[in-house]
Protein backbone atom coordinates (compact mmCIF):
# COMPACT_ATOMS: atom_id res chain seq x y z
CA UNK A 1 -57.34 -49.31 -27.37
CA UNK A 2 -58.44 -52.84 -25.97
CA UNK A 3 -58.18 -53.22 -22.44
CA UNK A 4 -57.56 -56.66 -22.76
CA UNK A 5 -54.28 -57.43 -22.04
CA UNK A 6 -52.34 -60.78 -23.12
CA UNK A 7 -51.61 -62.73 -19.54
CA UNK A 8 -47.73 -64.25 -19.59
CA UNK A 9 -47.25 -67.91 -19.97
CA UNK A 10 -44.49 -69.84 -20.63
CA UNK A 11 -46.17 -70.36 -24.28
CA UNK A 12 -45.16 -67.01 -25.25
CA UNK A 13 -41.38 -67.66 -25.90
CA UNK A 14 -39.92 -69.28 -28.99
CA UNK A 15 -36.77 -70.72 -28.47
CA UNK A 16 -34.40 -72.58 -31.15
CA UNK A 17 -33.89 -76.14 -29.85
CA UNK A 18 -30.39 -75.44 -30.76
CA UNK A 19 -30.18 -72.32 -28.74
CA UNK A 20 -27.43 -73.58 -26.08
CA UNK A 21 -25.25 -74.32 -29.35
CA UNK A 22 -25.39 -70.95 -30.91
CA UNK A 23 -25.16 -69.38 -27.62
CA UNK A 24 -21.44 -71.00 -26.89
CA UNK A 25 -20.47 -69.42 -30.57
CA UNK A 26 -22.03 -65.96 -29.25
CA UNK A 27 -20.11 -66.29 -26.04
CA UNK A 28 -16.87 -67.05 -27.77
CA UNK A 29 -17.31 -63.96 -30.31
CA UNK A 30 -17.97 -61.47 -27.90
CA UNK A 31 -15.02 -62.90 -25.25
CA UNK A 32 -12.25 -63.01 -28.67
CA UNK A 33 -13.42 -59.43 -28.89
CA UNK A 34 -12.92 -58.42 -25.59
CA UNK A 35 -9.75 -60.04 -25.00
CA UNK A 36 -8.56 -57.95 -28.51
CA UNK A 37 -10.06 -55.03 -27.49
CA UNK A 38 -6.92 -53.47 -26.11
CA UNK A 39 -4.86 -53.92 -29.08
CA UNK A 40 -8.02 -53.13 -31.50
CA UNK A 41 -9.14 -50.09 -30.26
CA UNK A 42 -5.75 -48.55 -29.24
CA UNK A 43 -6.10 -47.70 -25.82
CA UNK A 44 -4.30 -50.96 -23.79
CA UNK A 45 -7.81 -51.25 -21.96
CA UNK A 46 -10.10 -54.41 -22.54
CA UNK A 47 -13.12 -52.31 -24.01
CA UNK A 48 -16.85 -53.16 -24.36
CA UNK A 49 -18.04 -55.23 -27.05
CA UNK A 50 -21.08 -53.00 -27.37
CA UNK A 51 -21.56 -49.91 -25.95
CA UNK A 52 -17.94 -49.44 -26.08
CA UNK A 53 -17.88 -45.43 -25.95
CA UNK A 54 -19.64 -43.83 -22.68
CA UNK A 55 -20.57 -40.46 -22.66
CA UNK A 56 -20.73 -39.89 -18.92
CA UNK A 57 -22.08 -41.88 -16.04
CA UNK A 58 -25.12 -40.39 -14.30
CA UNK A 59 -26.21 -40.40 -10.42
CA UNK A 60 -30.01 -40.18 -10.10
CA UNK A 61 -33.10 -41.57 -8.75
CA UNK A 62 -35.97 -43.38 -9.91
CA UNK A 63 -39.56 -43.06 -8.00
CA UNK A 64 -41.94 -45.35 -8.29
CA UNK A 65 -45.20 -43.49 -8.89
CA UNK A 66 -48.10 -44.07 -6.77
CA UNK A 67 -52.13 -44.84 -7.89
CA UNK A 68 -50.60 -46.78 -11.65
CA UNK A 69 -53.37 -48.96 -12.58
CA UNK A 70 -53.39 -52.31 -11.35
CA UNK A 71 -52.33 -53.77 -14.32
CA UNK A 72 -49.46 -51.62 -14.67
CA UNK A 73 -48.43 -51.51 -11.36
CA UNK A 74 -46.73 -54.95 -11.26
CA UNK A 75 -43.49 -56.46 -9.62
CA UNK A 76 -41.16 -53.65 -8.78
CA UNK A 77 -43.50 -50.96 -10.06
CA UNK A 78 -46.20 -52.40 -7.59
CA UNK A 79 -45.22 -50.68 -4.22
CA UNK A 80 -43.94 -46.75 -4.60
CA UNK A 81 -40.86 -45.42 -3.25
CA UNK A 82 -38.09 -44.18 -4.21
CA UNK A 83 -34.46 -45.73 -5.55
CA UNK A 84 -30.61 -44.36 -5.73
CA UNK A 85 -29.49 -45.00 -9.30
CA UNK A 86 -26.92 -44.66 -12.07
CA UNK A 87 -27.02 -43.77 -15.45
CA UNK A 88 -24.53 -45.30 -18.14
CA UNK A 89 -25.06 -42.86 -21.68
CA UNK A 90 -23.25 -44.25 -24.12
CA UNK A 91 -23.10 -44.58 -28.03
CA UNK A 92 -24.63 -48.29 -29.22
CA UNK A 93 -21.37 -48.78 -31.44
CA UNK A 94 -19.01 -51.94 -30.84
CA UNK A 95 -15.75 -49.41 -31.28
CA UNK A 96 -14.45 -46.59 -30.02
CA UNK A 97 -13.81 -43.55 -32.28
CA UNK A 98 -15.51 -39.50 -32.99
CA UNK A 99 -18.74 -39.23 -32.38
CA UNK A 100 -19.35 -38.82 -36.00
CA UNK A 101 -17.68 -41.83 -36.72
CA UNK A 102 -20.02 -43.81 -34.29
CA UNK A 103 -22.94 -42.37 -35.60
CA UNK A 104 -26.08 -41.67 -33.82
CA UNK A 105 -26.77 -44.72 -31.95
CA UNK A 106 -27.27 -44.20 -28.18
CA UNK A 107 -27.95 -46.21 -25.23
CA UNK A 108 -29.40 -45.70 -21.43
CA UNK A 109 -28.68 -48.30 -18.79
CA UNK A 110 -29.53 -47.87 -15.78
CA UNK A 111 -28.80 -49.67 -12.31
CA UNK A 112 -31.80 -49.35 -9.73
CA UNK A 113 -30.72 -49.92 -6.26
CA UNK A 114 -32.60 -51.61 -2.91
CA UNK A 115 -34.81 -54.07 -5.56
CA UNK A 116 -35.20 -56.87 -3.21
CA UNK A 117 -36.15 -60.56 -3.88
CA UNK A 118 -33.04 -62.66 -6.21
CA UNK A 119 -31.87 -61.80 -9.59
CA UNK A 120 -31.58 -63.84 -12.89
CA UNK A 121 -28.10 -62.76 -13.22
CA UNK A 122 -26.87 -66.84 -12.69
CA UNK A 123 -23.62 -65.40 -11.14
CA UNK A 124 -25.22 -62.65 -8.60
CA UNK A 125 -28.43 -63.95 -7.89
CA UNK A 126 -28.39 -62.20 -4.40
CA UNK A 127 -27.44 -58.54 -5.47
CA UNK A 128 -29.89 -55.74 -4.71
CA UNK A 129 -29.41 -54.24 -8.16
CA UNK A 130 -31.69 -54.08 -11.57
CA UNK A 131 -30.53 -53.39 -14.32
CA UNK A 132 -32.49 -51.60 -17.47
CA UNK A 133 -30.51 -51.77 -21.04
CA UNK A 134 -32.41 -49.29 -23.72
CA UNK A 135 -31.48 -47.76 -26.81
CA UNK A 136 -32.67 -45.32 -28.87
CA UNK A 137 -34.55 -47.32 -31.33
CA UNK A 138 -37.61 -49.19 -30.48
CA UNK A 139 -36.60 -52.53 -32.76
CA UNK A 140 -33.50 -54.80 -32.35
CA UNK A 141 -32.06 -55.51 -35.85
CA UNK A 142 -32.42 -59.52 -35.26
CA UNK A 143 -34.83 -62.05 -34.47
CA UNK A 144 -33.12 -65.07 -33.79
CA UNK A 145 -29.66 -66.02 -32.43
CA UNK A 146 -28.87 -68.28 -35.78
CA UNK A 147 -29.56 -64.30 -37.61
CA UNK A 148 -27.27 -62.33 -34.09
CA UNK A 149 -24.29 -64.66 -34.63
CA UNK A 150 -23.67 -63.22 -38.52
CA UNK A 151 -25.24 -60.00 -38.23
CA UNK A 152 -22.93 -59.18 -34.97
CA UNK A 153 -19.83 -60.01 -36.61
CA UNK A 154 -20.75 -57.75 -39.68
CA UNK A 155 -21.70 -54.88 -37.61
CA UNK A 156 -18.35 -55.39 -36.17
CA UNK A 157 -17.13 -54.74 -39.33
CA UNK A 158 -19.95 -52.18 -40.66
CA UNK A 159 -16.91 -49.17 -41.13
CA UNK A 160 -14.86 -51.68 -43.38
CA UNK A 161 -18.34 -51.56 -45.66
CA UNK A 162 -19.08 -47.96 -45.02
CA UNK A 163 -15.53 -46.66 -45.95
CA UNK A 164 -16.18 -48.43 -50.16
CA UNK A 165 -19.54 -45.88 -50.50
CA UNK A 166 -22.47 -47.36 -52.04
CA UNK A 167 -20.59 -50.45 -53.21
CA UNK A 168 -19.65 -50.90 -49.72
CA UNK A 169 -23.21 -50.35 -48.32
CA UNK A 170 -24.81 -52.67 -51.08
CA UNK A 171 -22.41 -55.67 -50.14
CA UNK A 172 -23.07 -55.02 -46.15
CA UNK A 173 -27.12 -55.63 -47.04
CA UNK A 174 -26.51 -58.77 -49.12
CA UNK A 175 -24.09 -60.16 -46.70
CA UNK A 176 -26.96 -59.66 -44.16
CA UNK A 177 -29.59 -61.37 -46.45
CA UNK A 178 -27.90 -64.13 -46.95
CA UNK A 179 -25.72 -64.68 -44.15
CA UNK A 180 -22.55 -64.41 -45.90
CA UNK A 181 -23.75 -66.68 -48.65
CA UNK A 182 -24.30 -69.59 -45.85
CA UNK A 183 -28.18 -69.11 -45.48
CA UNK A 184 -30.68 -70.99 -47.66
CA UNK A 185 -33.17 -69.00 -49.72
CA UNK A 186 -35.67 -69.49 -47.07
CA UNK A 187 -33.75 -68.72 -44.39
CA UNK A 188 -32.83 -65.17 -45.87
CA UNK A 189 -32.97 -62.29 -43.64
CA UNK A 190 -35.53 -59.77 -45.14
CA UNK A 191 -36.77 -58.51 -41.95
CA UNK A 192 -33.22 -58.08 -40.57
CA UNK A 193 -32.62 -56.01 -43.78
CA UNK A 194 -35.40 -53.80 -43.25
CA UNK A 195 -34.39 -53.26 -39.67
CA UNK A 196 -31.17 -51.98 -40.34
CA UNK A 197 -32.43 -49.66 -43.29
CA UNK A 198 -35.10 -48.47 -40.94
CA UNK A 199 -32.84 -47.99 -38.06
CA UNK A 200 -29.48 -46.59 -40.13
CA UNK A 201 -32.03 -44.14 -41.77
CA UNK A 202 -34.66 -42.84 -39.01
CA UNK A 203 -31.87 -42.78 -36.26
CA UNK A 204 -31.39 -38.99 -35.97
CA UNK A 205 -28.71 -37.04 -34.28
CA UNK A 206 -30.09 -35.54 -30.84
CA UNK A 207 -29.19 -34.89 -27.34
CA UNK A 208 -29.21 -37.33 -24.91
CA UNK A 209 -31.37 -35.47 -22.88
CA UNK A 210 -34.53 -34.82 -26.05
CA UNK A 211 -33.94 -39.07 -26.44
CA UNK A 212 -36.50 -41.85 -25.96
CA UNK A 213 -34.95 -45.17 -25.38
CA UNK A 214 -36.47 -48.39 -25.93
CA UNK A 215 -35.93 -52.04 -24.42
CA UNK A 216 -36.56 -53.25 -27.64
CA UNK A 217 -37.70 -56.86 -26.59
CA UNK A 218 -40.56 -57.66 -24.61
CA UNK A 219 -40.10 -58.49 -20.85
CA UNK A 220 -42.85 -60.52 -18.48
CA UNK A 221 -44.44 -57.68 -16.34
CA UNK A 222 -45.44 -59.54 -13.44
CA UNK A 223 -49.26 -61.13 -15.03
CA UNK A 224 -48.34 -59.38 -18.46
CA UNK A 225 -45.87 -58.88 -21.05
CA UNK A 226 -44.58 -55.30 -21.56
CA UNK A 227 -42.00 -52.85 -23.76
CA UNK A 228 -40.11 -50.76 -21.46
CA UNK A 229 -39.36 -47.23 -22.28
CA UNK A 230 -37.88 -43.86 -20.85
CA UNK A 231 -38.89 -40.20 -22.16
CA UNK A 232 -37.82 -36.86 -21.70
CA UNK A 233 -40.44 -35.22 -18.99
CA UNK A 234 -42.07 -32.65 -20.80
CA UNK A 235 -41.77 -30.05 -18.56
CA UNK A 236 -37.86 -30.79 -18.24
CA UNK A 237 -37.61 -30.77 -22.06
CA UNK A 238 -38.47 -27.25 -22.28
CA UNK A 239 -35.55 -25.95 -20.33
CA UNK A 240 -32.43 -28.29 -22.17
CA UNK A 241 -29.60 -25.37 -23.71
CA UNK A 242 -28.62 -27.60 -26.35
CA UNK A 243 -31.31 -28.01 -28.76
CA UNK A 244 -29.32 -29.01 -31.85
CA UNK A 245 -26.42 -31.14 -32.17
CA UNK A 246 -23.49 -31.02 -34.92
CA UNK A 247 -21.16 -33.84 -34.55
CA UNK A 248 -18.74 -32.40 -37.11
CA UNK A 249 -17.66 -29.89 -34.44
CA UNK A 250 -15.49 -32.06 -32.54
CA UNK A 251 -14.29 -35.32 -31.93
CA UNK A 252 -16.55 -35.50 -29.25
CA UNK A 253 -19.91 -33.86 -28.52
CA UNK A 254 -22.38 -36.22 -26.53
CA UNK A 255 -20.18 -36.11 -23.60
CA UNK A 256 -19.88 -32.08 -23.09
CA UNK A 257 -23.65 -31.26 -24.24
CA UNK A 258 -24.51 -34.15 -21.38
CA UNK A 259 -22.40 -32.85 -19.20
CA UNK A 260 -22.92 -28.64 -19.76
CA UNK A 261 -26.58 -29.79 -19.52
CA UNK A 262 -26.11 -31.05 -16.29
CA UNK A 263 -24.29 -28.14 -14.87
CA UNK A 264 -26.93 -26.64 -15.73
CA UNK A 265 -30.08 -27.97 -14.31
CA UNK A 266 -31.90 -31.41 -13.10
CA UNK A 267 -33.46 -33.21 -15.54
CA UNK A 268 -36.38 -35.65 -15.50
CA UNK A 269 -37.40 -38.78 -17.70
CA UNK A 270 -40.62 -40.64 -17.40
CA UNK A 271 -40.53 -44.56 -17.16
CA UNK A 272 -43.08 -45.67 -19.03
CA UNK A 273 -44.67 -49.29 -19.89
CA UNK A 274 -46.73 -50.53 -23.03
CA UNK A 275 -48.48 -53.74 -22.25
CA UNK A 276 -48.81 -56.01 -25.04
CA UNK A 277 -52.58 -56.67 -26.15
CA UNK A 278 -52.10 -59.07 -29.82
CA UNK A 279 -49.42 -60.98 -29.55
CA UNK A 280 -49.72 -61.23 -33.81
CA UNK A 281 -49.62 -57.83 -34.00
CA UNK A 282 -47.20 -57.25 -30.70
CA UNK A 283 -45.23 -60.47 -31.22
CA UNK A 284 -42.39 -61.39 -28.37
CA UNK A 285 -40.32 -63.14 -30.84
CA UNK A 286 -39.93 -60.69 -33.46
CA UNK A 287 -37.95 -57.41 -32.55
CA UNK A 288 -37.63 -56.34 -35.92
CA UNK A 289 -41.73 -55.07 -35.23
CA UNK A 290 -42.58 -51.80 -33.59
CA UNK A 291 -45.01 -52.41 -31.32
CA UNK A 292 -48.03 -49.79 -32.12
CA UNK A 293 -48.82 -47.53 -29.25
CA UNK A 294 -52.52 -47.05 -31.02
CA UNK A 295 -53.23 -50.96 -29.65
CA UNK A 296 -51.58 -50.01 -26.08
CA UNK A 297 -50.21 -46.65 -25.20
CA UNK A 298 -46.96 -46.44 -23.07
CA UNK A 299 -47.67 -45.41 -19.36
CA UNK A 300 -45.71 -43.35 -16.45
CA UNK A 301 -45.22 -45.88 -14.01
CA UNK A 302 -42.03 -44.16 -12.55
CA UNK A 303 -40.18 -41.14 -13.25
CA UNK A 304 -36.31 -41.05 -13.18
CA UNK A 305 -35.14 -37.70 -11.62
CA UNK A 306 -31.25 -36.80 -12.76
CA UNK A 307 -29.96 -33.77 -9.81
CA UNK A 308 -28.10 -31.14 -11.13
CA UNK A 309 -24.13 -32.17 -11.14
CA UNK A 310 -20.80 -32.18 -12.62
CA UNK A 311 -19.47 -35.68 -14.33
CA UNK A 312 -16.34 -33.84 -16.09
CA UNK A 313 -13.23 -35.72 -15.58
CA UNK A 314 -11.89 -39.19 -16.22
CA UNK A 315 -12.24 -40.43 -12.87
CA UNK A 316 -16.13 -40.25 -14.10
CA UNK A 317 -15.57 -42.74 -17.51
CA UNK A 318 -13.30 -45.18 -14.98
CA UNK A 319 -16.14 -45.17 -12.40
CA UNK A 320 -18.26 -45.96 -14.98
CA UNK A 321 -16.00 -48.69 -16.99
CA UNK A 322 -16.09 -50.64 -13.57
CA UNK A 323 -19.99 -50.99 -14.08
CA UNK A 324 -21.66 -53.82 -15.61
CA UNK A 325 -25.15 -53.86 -16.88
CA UNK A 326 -27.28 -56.92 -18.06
CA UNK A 327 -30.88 -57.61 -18.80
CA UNK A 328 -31.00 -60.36 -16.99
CA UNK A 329 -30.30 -58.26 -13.87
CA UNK A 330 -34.15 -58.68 -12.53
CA UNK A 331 -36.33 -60.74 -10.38
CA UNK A 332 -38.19 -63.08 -12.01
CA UNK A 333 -41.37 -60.88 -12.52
CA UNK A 334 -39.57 -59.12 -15.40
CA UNK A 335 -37.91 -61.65 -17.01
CA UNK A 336 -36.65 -61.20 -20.36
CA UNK A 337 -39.05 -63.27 -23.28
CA UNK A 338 -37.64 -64.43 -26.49
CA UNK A 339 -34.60 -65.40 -28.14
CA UNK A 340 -33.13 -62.67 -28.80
CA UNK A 341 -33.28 -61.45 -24.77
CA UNK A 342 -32.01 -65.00 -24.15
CA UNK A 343 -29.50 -64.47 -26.13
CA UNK A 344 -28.67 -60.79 -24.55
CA UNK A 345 -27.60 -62.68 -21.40
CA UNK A 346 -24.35 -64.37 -23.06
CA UNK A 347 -23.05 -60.38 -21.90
CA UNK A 348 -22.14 -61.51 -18.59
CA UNK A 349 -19.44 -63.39 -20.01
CA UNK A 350 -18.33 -60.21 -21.63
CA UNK A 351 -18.27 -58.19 -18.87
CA UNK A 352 -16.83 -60.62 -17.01
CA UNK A 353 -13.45 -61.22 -19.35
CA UNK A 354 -13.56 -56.88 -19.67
CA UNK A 355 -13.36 -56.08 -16.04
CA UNK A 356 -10.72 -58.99 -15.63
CA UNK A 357 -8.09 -57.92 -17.95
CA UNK A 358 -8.86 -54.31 -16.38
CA UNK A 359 -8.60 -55.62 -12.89
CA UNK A 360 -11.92 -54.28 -11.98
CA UNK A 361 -14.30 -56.00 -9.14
CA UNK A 362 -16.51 -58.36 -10.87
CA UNK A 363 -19.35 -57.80 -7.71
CA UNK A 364 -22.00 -54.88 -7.69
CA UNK A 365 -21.93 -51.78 -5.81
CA UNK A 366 -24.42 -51.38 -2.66
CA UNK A 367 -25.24 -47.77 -3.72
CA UNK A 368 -25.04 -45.28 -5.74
CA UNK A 369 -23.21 -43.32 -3.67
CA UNK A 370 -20.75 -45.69 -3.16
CA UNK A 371 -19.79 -45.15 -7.30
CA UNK A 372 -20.55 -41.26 -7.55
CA UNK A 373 -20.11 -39.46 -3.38
């Protein structure tokens, strides 16, 4: 392991010259969606574009650990303590529907409270809130924004594929490569292709709780660049009831294993970061790479304690359909890098057009107590 690490600079970041262009196009995707979502999924509620299922919103706390090494001990993570949070688990699909309809796919944002100093969120720069968006992969399945404006809208439409078999499946992949037939030969997108295989194929079914989530992009961390990540404590591992999942059981099964687990027990993850140390072989601008932990090891720079406590009932989903997480909800010592995380802010607009047709407050809470008593 080299214990050189790559310092940030501006330098890092790619961006398309163009970006602002394909950005507006984004935007105006994901708000058309939103605005249909009521009709489209069937419930009369404006739904999210991604991320659209929750399985339960979470109260717990995140300490920042004391004695990290310098290097790792930047920005936020730089002076211990400890932070009321909550905990969005949800399924990574852009539709509602069974669990195994939706797949495996699951995300873990979280909402730190009491950050101080102001937020790249352009609308809430003065909130006290940051916001971590993971998944359950440790690539995106694009690189650039000209590659997230075609791939989105076929993902949208991934079940329309998936429901013609193999036939199906083979005409998803091509209309990936080539962008629908729009992209020139050299514009084709092989690594995009290899993303999806990877992630539709190594994406395993398994409780919330026994998941590792992934930023997926790289974020500055404070003099560095870093992957952000959350693991199951080992310790807390040991003692989860539910050690195997079978979505076939039920429509829905995420939801009542998080929830019986909870009952149950506390549970612990550890936040963990990998600073980047190549920049060819850790690249910024390509999420479709796995950053290799045997150049730079993830580590515990926090650990994010869940109490024991009940989240049955829908007053829990509503509490946590009011929520809105973004990225871009940080101080400027961890902001996002890339184009892909530049693109990832366009959500705000989302949320924004969701929680309006739901007549939801567009500000942030003050605590977590003030969502979950």
């Amino acid at each position: 392991m080299s214990s050189e690490f790559v310092r940030y600079t501006p330098e890092v970041e790619t961006i398309d010259p163009h970006l602002d262009e394909l950005l507006a196009q984004i935007i105006d995707f994901w708000e058309k969606k939103g605005r249909e979502s009521p009709s489209t999924e069937g419930t009369g509620r404006a739904v999210r574009g991604a991320h659209a299922k929750s399985f339960g919103l979470v109260k717990a706390e995140v300490e920042i650990l004391a004695d990290v090494p310098a290097a790792y001990a930047q920005g936020i993570y730089a002076k211990p303590g400890r932070h009321g949070a909550l905990i969005r688990f949800s399924s990574t699909s852009t539709h509602l529907g069974t669990d195994a309809q939706l797949g495996p796919g699951l995300g873990f944002a979280i909402k730190i409270f009491d950050i101080d100093g102001p937020k790249l969120v352009e609308d809430e720069p003065d909130s006290t809130t940051f916001d971590l968006v993971l998944k359950n992969n440790p690539i995106f399945i694009s690189n650039t924004a000209k590659h997230y404006l075609f791939i989105e809208d076929i993902a949208n439409n991934a079940q329309d594929y998936v429901t013609r078999g193999k036939a199906g499946l083979h005409e998803l992949l091509a209309d990936v490569l080539t962008g629908k037939g729009q992209l020139q030969q050299q514009e084709w997108a092989w690594d995009e292709v290899f993303a999806i295989v990877r992630v539709a194929t190594q994406t395993h079914v398994r409780n919330p709780l026994l998941t590792t989530f992934w930023s997926m992009g790289a974020v500055r961390h404070g003099d560095y660049i870093a992957k952000i990540r959350v693991a199951p404590a080992a310790e807390s591992a040991t003692h989860v009831i539910h050690r195997e999942l079978d979505l076939t059981i039920g429509p829905d099964v995420f939801y009542p294993t998080l929830a019986d687990e909870l009952q149950a027990r506390p549970f612990d993850f550890d936040l963990q970061v990998q600073l980047c140390t190549d920049l060819a072989a850790m690249p910024v601008n390509v999420l479709t790479v796995e950053w290799p932990e045997k150049l730079s090891p993830f580590v515990t720079v926090g650990r994010v304690h869940l109490p024991r406590q009940d989240i049955s009932g829908p007053e829990n989903f509503e509490k946590g359909d009011a929520l809105a997480f973004n990225q871009w909800r940080v101080t400027s010592a961890h902001r996002p890098l890339g184009e892909i995380m530049n693109v990832r802010r366009i959500y705000a607009a989302s949320a924004k057009v969701r929680r309006t047709l739901n007549h939801q407050p567009q500000t942030e809470p003050t605590s977590a107590d003030s969502v979950l008593p």
